[in-house]
PDB file of N, CA and C in Angstrom:
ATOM      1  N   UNK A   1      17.735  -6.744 -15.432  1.00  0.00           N
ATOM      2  CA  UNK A   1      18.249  -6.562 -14.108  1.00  0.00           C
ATOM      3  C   UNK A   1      17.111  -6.741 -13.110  1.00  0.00           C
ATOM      4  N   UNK A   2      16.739  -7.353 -11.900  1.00  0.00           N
ATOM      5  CA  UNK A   2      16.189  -7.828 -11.171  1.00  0.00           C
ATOM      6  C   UNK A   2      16.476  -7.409 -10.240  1.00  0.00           C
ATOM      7  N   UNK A   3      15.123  -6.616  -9.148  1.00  0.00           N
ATOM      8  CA  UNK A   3      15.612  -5.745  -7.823  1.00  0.00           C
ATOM      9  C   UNK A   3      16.017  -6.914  -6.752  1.00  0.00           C
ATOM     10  N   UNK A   4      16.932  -6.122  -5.915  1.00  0.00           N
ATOM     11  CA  UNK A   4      17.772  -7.334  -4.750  1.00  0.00           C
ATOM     12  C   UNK A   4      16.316  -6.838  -3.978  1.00  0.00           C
ATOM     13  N   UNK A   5      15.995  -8.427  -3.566  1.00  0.00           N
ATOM     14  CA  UNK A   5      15.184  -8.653  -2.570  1.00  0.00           C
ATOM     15  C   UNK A   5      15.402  -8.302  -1.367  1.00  0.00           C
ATOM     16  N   UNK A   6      15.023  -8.129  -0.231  1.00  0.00           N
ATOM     17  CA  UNK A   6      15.136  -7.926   1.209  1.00  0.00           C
ATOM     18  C   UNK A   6      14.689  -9.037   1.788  1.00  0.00           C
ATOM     19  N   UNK A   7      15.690  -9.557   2.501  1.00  0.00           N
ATOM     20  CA  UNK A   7      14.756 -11.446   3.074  1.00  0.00           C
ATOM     21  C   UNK A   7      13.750 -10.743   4.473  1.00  0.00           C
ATOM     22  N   UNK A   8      14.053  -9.585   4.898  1.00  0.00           N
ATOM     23  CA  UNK A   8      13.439  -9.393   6.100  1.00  0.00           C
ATOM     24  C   UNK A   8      11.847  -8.831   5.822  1.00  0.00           C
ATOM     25  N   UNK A   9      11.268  -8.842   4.554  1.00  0.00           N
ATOM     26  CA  UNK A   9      10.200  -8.211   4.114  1.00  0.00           C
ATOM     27  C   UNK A   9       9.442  -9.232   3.611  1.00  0.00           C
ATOM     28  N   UNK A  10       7.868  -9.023   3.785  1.00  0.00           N
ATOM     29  CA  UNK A  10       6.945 -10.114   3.180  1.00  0.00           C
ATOM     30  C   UNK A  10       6.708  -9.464   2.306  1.00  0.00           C
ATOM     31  N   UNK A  11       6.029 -10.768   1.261  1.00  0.00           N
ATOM     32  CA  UNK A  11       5.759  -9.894  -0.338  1.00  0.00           C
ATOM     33  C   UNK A  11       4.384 -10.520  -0.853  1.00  0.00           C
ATOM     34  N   UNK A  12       4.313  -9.731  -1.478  1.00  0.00           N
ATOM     35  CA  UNK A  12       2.796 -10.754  -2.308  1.00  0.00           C
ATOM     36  C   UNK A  12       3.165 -11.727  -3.004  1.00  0.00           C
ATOM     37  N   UNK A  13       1.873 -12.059  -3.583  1.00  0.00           N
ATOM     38  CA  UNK A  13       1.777 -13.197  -4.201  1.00  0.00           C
ATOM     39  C   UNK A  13       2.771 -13.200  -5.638  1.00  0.00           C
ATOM     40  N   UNK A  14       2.717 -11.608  -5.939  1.00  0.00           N
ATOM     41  CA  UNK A  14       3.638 -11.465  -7.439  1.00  0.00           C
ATOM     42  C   UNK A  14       4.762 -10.877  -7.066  1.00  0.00           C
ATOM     43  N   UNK A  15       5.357 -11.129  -5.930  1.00  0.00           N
ATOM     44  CA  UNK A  15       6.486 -10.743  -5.539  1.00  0.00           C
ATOM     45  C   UNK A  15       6.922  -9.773  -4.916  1.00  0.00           C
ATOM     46  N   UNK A  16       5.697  -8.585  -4.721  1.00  0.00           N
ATOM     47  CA  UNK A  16       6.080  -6.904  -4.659  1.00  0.00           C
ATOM     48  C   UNK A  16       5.589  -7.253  -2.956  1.00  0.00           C
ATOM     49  N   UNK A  17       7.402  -6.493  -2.716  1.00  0.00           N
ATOM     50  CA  UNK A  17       7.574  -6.286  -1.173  1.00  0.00           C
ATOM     51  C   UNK A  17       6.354  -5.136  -0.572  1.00  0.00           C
ATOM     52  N   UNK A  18       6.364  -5.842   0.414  1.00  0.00           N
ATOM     53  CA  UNK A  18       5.311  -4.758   1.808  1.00  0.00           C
ATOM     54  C   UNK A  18       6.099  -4.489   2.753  1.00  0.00           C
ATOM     55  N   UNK A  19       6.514  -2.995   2.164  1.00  0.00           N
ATOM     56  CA  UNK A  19       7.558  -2.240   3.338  1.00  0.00           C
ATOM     57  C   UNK A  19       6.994  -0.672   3.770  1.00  0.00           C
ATOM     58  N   UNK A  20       6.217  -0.694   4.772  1.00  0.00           N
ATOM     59  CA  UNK A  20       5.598   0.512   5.276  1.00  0.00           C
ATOM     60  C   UNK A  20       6.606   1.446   5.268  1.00  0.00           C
ATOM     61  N   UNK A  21       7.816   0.965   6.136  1.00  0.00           N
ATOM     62  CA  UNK A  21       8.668   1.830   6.822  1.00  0.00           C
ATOM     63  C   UNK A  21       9.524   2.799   5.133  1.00  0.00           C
ATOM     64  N   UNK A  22       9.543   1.670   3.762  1.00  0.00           N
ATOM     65  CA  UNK A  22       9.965   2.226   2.620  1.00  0.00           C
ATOM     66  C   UNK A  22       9.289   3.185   2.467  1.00  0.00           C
ATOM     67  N   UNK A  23       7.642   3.668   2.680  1.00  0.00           N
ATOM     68  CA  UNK A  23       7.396   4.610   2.230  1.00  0.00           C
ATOM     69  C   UNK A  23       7.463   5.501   3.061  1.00  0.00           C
ATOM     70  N   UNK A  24       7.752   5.949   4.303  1.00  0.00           N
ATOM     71  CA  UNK A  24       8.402   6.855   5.432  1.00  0.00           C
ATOM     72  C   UNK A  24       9.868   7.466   4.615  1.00  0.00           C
ATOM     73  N   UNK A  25      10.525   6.676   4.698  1.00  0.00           N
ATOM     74  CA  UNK A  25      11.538   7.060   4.094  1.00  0.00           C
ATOM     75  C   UNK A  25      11.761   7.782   2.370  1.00  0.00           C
ATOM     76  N   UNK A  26      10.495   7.079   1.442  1.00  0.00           N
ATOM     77  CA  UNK A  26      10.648   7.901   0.566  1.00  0.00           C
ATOM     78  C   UNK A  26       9.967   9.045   0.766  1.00  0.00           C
ATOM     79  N   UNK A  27       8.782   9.348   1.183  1.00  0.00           N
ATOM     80  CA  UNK A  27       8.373  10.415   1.840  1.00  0.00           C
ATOM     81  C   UNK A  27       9.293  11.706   2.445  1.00  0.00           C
ATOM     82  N   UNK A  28      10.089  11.181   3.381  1.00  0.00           N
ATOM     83  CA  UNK A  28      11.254  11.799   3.616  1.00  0.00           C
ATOM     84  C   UNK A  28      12.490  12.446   2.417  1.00  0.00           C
ATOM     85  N   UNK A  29      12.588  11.388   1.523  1.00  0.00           N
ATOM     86  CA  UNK A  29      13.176  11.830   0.712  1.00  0.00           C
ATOM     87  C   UNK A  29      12.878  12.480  -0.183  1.00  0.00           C
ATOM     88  N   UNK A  30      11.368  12.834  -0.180  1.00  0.00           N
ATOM     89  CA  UNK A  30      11.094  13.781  -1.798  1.00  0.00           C
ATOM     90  C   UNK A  30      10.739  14.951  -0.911  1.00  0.00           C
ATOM     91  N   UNK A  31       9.859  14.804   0.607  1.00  0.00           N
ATOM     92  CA  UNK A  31      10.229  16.395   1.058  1.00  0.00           C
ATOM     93  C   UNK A  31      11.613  17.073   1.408  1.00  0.00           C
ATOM     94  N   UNK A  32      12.333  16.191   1.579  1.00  0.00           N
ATOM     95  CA  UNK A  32      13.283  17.093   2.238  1.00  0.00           C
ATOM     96  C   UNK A  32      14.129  17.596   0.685  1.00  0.00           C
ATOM     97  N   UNK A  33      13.869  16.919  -0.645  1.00  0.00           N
ATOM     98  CA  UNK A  33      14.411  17.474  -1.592  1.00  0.00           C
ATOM     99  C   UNK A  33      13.556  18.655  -1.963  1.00  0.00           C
ATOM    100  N   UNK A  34      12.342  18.026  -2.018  1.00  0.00           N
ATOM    101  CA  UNK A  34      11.315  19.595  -3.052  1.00  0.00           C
ATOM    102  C   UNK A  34      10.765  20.578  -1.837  1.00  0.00           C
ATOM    103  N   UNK A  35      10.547  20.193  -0.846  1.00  0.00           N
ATOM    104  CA  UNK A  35       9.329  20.692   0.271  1.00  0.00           C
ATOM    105  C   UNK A  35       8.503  21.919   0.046  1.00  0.00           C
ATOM    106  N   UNK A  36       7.893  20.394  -0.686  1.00  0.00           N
ATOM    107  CA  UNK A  36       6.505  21.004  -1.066  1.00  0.00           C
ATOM    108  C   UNK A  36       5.525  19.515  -0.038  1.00  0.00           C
ATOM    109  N   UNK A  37       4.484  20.401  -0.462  1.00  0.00           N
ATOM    110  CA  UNK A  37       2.686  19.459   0.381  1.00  0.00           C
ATOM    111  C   UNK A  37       3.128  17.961  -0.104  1.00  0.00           C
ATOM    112  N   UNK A  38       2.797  17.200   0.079  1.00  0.00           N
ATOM    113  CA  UNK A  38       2.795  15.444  -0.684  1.00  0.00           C
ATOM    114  C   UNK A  38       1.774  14.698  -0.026  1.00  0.00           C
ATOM    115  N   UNK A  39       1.059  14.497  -1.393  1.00  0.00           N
ATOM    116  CA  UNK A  39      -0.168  13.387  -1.489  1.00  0.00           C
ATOM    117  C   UNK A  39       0.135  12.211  -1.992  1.00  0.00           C
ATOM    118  N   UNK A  40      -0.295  11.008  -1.523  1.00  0.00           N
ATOM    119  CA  UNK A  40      -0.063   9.659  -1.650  1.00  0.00           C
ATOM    120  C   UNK A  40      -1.784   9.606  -2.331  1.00  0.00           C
ATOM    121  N   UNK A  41      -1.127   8.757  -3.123  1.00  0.00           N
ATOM    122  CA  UNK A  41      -2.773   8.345  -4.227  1.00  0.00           C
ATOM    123  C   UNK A  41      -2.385   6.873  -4.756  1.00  0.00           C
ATOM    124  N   UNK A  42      -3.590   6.348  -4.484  1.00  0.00           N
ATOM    125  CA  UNK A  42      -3.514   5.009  -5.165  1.00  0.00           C
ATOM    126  C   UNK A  42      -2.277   4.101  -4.246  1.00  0.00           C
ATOM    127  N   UNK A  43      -2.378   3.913  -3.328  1.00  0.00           N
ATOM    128  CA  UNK A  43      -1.427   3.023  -2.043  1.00  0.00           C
ATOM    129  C   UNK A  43      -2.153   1.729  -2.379  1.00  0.00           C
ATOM    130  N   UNK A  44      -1.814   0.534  -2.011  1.00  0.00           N
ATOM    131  CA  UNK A  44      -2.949  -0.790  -2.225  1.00  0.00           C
ATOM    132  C   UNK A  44      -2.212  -1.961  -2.046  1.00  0.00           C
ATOM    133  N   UNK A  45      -2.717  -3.255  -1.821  1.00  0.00           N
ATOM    134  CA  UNK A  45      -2.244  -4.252  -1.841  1.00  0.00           C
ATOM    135  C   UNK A  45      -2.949  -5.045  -2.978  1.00  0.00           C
ATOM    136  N   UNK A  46      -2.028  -5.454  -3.804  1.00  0.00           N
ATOM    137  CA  UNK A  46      -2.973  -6.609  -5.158  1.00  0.00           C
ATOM    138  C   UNK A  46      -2.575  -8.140  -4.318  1.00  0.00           C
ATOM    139  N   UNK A  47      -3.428  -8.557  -4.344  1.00  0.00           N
ATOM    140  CA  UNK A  47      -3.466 -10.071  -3.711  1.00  0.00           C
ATOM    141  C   UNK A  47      -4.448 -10.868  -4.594  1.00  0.00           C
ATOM    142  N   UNK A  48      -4.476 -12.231  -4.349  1.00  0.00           N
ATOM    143  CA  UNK A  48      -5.455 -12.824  -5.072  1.00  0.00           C
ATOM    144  C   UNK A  48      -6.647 -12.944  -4.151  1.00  0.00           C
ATOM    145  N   UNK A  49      -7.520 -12.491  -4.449  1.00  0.00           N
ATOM    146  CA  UNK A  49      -8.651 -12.609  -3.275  1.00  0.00           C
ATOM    147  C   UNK A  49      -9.370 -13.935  -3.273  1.00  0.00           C
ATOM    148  N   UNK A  50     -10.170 -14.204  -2.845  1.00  0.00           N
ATOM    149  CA  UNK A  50     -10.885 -15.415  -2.583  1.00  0.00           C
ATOM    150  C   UNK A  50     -12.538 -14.959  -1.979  1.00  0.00           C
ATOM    151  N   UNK A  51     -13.270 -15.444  -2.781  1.00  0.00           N
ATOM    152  CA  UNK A  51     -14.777 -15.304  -1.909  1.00  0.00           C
ATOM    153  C   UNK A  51     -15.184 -16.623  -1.237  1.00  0.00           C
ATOM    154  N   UNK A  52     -15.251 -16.249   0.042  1.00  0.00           N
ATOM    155  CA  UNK A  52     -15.832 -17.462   1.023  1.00  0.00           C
ATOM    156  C   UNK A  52     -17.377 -17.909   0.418  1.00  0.00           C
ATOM    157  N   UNK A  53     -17.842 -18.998   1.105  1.00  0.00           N
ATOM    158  CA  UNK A  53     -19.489 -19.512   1.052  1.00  0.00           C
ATOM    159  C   UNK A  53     -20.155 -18.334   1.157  1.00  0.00           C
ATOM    160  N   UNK A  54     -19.589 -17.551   1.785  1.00  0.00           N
ATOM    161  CA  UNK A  54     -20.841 -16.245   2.247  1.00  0.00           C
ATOM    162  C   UNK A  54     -20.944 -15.084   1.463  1.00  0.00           C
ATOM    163  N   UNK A  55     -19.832 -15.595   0.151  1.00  0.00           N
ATOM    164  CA  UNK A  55     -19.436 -14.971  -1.225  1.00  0.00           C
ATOM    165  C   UNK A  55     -19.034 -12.996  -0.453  1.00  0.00           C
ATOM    166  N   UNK A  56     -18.023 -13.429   0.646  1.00  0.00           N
ATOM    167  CA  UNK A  56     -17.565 -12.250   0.642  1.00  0.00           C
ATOM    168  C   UNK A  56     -15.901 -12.490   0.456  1.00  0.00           C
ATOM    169  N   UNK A  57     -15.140 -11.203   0.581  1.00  0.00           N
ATOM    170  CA  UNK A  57     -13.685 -11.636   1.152  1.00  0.00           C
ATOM    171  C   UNK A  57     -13.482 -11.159   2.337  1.00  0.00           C
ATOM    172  N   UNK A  58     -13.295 -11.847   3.214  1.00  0.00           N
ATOM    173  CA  UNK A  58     -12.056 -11.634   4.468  1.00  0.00           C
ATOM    174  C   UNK A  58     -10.619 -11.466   4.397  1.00  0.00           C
ATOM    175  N   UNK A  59     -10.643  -9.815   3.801  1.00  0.00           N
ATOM    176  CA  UNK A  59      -9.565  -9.330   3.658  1.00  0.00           C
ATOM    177  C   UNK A  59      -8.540  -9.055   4.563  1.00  0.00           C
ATOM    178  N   UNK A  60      -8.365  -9.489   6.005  1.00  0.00           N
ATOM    179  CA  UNK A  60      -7.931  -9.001   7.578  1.00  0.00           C
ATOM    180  C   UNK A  60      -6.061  -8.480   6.817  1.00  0.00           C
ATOM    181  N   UNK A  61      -5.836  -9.186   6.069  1.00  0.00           N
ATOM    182  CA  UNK A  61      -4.090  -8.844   5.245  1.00  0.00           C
ATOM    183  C   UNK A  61      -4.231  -7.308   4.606  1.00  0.00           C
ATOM    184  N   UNK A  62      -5.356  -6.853   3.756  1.00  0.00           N
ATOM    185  CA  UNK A  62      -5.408  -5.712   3.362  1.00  0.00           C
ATOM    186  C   UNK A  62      -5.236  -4.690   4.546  1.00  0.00           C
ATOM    187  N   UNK A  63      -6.431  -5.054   5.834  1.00  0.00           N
ATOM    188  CA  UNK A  63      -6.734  -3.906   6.226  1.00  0.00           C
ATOM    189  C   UNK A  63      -5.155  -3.755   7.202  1.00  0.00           C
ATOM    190  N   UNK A  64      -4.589  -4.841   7.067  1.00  0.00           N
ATOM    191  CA  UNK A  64      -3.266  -4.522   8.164  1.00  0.00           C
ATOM    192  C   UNK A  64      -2.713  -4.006   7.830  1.00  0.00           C
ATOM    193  N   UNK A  65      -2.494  -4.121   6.043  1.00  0.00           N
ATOM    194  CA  UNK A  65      -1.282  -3.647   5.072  1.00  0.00           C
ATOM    195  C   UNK A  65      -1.640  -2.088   5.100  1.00  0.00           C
ATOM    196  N   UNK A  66      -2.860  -1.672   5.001  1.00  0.00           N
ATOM    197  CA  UNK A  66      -3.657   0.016   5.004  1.00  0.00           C
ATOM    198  C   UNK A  66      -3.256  -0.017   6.834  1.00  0.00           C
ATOM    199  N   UNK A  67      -3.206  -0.042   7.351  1.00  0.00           N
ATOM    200  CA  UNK A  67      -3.023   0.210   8.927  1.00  0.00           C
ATOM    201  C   UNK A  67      -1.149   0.728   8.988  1.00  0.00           C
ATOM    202  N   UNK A  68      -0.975  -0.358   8.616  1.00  0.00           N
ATOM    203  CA  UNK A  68       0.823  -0.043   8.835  1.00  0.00           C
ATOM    204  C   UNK A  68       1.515   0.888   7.893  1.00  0.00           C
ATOM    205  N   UNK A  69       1.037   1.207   7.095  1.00  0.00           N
ATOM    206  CA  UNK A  69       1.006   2.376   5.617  1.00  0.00           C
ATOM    207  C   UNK A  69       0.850   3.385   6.470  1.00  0.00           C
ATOM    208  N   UNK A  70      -0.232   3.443   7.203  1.00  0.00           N
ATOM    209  CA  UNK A  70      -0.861   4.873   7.447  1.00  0.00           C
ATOM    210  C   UNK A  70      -0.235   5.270   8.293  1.00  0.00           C
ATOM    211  N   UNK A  71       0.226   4.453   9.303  1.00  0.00           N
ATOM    212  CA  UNK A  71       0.702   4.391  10.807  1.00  0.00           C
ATOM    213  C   UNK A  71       2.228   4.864  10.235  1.00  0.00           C
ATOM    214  N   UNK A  72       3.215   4.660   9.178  1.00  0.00           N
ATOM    215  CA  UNK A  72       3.898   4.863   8.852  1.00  0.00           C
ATOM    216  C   UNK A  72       4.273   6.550   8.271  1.00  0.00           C
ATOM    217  N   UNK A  73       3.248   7.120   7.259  1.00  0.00           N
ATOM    218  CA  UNK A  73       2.358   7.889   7.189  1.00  0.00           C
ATOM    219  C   UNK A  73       2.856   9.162   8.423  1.00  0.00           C
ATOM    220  N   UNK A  74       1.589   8.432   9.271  1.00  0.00           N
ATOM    221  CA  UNK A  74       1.718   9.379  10.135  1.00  0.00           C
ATOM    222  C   UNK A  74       2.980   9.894  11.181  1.00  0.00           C
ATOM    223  N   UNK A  75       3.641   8.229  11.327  1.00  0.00           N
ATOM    224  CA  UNK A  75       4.941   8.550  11.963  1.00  0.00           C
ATOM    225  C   UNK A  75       6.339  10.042  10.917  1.00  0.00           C
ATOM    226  N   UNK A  76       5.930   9.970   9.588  1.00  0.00           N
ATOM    227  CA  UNK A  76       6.578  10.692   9.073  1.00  0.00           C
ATOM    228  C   UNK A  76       6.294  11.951   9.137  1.00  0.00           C
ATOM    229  N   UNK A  77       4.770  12.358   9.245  1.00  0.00           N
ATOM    230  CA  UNK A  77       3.968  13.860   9.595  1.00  0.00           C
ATOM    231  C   UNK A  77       4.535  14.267  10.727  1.00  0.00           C
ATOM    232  N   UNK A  78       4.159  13.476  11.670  1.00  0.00           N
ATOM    233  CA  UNK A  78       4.510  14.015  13.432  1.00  0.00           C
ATOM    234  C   UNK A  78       5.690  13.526  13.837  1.00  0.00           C
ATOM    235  N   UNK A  79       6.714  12.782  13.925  1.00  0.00           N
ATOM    236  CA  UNK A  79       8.045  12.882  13.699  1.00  0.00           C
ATOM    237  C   UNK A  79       9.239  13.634  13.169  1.00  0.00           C
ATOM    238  N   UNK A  80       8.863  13.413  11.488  1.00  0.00           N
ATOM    239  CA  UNK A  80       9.349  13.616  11.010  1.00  0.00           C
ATOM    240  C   UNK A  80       9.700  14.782  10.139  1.00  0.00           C
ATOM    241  N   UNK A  81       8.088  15.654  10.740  1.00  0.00           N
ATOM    242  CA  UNK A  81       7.884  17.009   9.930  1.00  0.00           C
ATOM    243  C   UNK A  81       7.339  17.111   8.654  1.00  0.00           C
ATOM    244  N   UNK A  82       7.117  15.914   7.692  1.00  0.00           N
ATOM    245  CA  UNK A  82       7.016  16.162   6.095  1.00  0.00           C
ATOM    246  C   UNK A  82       5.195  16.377   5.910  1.00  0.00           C
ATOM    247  N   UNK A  83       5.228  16.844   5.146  1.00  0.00           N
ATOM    248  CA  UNK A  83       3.976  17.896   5.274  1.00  0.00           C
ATOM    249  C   UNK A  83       3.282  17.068   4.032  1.00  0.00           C
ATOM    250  N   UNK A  84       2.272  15.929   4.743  1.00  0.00           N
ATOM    251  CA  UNK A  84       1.587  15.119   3.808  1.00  0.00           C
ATOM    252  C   UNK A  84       0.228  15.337   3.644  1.00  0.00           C
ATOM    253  N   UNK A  85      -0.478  16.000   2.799  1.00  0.00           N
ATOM    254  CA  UNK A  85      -2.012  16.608   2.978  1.00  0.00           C
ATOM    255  C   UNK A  85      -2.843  15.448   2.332  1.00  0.00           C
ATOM    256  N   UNK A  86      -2.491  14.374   1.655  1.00  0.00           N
ATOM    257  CA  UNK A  86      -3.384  13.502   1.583  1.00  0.00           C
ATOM    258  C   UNK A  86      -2.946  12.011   1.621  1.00  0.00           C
ATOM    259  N   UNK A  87      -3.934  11.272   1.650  1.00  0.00           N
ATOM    260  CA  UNK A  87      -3.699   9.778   1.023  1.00  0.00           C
ATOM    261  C   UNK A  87      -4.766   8.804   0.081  1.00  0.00           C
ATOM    262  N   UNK A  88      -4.890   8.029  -0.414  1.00  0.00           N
ATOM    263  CA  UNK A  88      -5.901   7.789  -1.162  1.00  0.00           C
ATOM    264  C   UNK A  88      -5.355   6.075  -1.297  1.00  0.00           C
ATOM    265  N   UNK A  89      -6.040   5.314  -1.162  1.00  0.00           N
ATOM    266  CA  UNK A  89      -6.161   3.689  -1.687  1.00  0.00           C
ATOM    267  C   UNK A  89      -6.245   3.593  -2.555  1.00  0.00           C
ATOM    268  N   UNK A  90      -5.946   2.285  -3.128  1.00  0.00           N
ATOM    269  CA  UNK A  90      -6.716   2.086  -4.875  1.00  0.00           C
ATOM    270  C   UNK A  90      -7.985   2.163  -4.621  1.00  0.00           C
ATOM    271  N   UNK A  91      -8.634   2.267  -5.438  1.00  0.00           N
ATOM    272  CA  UNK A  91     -10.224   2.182  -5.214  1.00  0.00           C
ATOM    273  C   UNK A  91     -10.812   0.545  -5.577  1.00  0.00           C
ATOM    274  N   UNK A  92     -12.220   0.186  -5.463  1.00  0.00           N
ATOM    275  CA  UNK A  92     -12.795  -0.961  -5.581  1.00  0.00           C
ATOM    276  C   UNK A  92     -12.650  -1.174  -6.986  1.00  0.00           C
ATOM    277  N   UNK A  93     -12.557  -2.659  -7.614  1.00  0.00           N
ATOM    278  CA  UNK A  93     -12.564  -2.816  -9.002  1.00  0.00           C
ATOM    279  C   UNK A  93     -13.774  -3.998  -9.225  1.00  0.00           C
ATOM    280  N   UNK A  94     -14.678  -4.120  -9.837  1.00  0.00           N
ATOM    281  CA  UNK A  94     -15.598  -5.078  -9.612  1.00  0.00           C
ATOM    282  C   UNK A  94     -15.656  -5.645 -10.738  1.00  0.00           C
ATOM    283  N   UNK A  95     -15.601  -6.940 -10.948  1.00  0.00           N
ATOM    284  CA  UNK A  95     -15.834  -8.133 -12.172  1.00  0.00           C
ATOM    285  C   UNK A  95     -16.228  -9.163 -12.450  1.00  0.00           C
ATOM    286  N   UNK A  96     -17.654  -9.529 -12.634  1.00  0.00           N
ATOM    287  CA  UNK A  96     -18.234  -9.805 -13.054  1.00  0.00           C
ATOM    288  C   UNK A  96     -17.806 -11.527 -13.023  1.00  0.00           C
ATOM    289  N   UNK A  97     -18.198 -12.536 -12.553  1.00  0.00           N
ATOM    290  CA  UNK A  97     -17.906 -14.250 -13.254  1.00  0.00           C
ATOM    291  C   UNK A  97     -17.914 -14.153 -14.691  1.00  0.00           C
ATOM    292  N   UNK A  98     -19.241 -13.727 -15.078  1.00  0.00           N
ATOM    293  CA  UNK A  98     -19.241 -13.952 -16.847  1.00  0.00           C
ATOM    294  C   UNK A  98     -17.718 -13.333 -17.705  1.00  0.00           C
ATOM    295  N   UNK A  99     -17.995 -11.705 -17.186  1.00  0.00           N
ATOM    296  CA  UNK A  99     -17.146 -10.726 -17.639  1.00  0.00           C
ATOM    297  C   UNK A  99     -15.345 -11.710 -17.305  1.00  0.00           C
ATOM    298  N   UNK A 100     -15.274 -12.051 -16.614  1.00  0.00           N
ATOM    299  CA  UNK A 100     -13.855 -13.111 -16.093  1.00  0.00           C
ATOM    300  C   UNK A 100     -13.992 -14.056 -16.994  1.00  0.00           C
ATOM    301  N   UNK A 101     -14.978 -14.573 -17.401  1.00  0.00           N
ATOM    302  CA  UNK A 101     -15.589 -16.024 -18.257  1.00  0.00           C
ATOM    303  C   UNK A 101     -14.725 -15.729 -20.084  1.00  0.00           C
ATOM    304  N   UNK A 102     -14.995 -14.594 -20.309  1.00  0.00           N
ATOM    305  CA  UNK A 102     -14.561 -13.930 -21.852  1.00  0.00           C
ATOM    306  C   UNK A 102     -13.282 -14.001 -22.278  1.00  0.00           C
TER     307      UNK A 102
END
């Protein structure tokens, strides 16, 4: 079975929708069932990155995707009342050319 897409949502590269406003709403929905504290851990965007000549990435898509998360986030704290005491990103994953090479 295959989730119904939303045409009004952008998605990554492997398909998985970027819907800020989804996590407002689930937010909403697990405080107003348990209300208890709720921490968000591990939020992230997987993309295929790319290192420029200057062997960095110009991630400007991540930091929007972490902007509109948070902004979402927060619209649910101060709006919405749900009592969110943390958040957390994925963290950095680092690998190696060779280690990729194996």
């Amino acid at each position: 079975m295959s989730p119904v897409r939303k045409p009004y949502l952008t998605a990554t590269d492997w398909g998985v929708e970027i819907n800020p406003d989804g996590l407002r709403y689930f937010l909403n929905e697990l405080y107003d069932r348990y209300q208890l504290p709720l921490m968000i851990v591990e939020n992230g965007l997987g993309v295929k990155d790319t290192l420029t000549e200057d062997h960095k990435v110009h991630d400007a898509y991540r930091i929007t995707y972490l902007r509109e998360h948070i902004k979402a986030v927060k619209q649910a704290i101060e709006e919405d009342g749900v009592n969110v005491i943390g958040y957390t990103s994925w963290d950095v994953l680092f690998v190696s050319v060779q280690e990729q090479a194996k």
